[in-house]
N, C-alpha and C. Protein backbone atom coordinates (compact mmCIF):
# COMPACT_ATOMS: atom_id res chain seq x y z
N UNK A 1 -31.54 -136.36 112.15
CA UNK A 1 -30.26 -135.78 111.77
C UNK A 1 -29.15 -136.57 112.45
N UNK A 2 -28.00 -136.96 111.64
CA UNK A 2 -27.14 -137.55 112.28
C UNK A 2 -25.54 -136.83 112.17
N UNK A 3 -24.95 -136.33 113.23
CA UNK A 3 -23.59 -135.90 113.17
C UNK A 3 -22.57 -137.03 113.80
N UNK A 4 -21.57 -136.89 112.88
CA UNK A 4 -20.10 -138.31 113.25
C UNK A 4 -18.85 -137.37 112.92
N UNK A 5 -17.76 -137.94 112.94
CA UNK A 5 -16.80 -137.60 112.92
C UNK A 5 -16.15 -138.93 112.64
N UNK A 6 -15.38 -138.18 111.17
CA UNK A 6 -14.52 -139.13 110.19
C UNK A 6 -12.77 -138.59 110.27
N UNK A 7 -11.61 -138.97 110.08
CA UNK A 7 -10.82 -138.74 110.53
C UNK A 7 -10.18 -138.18 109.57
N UNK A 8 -9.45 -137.09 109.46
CA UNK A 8 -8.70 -135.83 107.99
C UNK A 8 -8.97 -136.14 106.57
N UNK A 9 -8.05 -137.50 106.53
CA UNK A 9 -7.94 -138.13 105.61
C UNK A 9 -9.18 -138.37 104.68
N UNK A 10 -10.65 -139.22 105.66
CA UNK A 10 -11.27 -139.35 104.97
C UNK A 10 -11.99 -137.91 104.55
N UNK A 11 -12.10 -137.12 105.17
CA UNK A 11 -12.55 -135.45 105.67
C UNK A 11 -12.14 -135.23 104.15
N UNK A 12 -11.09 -135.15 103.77
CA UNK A 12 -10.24 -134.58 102.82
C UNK A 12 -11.11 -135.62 101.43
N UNK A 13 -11.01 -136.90 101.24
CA UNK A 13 -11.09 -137.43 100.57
C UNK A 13 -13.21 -137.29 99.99
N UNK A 14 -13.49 -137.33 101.45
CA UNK A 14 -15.07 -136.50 100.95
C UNK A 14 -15.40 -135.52 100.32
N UNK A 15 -14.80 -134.57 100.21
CA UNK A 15 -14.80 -133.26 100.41
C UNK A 15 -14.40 -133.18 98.06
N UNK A 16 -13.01 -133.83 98.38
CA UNK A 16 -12.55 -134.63 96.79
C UNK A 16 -13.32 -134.50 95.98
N UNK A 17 -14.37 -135.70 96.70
CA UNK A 17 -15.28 -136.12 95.72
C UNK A 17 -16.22 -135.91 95.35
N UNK A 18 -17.12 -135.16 96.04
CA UNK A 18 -17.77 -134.24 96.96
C UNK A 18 -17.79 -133.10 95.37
N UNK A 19 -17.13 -132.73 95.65
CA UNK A 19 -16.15 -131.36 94.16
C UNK A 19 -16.23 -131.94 93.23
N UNK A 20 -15.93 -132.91 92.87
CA UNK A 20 -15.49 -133.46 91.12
C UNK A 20 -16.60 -134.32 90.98
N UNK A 21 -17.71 -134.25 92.18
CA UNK A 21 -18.78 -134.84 91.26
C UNK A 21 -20.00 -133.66 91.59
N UNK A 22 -19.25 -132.75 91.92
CA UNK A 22 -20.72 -131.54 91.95
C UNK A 22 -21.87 -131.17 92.61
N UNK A 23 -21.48 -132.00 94.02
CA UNK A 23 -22.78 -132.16 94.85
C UNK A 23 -22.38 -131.97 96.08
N UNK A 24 -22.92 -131.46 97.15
CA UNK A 24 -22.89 -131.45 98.54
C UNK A 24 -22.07 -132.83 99.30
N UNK A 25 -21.42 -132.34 100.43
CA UNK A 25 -20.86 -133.06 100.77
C UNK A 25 -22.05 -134.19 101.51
N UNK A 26 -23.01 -133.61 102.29
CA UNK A 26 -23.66 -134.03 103.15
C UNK A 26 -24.91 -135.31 101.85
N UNK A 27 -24.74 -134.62 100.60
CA UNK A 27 -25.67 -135.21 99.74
C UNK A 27 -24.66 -136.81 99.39
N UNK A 28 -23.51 -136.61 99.16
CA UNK A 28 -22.31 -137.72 98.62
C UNK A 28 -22.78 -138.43 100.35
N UNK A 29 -22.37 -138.29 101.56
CA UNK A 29 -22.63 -138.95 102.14
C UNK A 29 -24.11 -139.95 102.66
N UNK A 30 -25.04 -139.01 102.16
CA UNK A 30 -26.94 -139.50 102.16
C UNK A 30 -26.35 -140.73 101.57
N UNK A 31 -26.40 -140.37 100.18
CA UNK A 31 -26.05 -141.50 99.54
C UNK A 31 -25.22 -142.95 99.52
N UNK A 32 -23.90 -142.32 100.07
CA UNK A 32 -23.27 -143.80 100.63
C UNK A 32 -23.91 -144.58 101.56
N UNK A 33 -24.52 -143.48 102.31
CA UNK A 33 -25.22 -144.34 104.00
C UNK A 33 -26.39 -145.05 103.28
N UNK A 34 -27.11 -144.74 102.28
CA UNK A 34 -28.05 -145.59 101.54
C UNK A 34 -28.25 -146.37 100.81
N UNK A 35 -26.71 -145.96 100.53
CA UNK A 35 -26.09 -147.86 99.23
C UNK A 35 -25.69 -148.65 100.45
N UNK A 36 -25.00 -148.18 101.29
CA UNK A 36 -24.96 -149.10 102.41
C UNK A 36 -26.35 -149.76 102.74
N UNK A 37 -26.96 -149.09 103.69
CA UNK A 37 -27.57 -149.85 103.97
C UNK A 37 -28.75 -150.73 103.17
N UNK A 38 -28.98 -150.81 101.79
CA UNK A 38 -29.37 -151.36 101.00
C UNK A 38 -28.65 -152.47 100.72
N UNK A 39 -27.51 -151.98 100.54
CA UNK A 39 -26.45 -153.45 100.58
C UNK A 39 -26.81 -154.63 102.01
N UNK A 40 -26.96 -153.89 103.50
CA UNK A 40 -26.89 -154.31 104.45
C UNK A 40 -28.54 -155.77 104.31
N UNK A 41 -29.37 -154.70 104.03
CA UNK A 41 -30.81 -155.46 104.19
C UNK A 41 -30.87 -156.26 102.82
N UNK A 42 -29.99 -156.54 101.69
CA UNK A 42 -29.62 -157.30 100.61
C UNK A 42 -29.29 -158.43 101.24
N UNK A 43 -28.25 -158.32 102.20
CA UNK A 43 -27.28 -159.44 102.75
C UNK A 43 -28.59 -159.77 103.61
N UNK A 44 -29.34 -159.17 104.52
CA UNK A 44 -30.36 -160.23 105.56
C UNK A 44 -31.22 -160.68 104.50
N UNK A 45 -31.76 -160.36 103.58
CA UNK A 45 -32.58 -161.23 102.91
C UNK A 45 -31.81 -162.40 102.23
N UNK A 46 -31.10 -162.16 101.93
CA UNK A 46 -30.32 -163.95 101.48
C UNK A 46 -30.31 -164.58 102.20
N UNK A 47 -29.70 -164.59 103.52
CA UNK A 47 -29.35 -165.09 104.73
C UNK A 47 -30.75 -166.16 105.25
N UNK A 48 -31.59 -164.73 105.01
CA UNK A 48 -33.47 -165.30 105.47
C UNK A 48 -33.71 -166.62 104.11
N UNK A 49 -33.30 -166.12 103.23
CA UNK A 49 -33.55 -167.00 101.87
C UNK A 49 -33.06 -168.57 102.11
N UNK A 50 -31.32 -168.41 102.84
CA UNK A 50 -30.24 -169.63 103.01
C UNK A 50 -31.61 -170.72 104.06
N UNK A 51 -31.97 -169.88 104.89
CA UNK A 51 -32.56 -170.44 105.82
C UNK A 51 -33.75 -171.15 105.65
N UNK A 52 -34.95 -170.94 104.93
CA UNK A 52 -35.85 -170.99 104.29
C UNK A 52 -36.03 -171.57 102.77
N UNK A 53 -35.73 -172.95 102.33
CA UNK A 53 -35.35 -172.85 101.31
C UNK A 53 -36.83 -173.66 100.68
N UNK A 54 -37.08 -172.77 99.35
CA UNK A 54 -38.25 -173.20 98.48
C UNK A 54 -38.96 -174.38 98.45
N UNK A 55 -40.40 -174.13 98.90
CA UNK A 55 -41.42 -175.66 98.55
C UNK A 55 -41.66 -175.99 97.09
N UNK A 56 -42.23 -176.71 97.55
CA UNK A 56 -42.26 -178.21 96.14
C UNK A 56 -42.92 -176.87 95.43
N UNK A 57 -44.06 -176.48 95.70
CA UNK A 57 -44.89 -175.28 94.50
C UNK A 57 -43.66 -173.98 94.24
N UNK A 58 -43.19 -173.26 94.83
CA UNK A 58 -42.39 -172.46 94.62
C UNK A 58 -41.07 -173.33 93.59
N UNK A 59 -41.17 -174.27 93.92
CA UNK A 59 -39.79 -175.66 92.92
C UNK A 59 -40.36 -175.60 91.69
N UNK A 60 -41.65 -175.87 91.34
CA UNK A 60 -42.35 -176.34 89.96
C UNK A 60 -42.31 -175.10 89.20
N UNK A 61 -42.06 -173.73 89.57
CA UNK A 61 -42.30 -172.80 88.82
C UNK A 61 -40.73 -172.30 88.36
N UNK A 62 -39.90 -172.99 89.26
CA UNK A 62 -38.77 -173.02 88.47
C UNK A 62 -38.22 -173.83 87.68
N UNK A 63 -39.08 -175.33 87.70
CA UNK A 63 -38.92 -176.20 86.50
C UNK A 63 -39.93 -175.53 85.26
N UNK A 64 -40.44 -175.13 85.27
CA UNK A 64 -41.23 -174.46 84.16
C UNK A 64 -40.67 -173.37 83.69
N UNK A 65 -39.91 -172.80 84.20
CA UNK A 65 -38.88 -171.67 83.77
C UNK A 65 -37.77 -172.67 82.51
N UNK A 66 -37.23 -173.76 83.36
CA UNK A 66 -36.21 -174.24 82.50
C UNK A 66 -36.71 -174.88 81.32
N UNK A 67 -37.93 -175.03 80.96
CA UNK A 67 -38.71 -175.34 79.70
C UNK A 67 -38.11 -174.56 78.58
N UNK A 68 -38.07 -173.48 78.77
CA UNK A 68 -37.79 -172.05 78.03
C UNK A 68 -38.61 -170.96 77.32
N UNK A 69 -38.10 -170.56 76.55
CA UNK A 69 -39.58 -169.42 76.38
C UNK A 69 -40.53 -170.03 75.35
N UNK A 70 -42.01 -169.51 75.67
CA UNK A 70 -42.82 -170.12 74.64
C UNK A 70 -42.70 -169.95 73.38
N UNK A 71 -43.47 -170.91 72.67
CA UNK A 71 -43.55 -170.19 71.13
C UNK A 71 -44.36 -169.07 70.97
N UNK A 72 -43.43 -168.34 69.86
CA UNK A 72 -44.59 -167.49 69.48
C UNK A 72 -45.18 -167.78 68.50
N UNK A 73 -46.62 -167.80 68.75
CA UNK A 73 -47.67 -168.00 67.99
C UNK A 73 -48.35 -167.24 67.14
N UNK A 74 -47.64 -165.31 67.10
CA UNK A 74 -48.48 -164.51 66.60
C UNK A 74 -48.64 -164.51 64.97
N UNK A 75 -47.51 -165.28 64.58
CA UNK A 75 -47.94 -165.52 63.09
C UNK A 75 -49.02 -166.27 62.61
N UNK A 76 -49.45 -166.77 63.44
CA UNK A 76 -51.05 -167.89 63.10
C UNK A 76 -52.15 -167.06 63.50
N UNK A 77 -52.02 -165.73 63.82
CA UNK A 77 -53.17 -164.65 64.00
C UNK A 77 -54.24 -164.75 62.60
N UNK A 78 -53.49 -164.87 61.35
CA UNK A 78 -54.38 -164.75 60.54
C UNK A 78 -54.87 -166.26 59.65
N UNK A 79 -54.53 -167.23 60.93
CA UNK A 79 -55.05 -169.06 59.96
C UNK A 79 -56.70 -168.74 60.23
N UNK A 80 -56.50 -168.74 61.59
CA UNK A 80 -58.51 -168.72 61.45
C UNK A 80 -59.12 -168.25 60.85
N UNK A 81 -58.47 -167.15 60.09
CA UNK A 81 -59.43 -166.79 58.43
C UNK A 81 -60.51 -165.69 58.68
């Protein structure tokens, strides 16, 4: 359980939104603290990514991407007869 203290304004402005979208105040805040920190561990994995950057095998599967998509072949389902 975590208790903080936010200052009127935002108090007021939670509370807002809190109302006009129909949900608990404490539920509107779960939620921000969890887009946050999803956002937060978004940003360290890039960071880890900047640092670490792709081998030759992890490279080739993105030149095979830029090939583009295969053919489709399902219309020749019925050549073999």
């Amino acid at each position: 359980m975590l208790s903080f203290r936010v200052d009127e304004a935002e108090a007021r402005a939670i509370q807002r939104w809190a109302t006009l979208l129909g949900v608990d105040r404490s539920e509107l805040l779960r939620e921000a603290l969890h887009r946050q920190l999803v956002r937060l561990a978004a940003e360290t994995e890039v960071a880890a990514w900047d640092r670490t950057p792709l081998d030759e095998g992890e490279q080739a599967i993105a030149r095979i991407a830029d090939w583009g998509p295969a053919e489709d072949w399902s219309d020749w389902a019925d050549a073999a007869g």
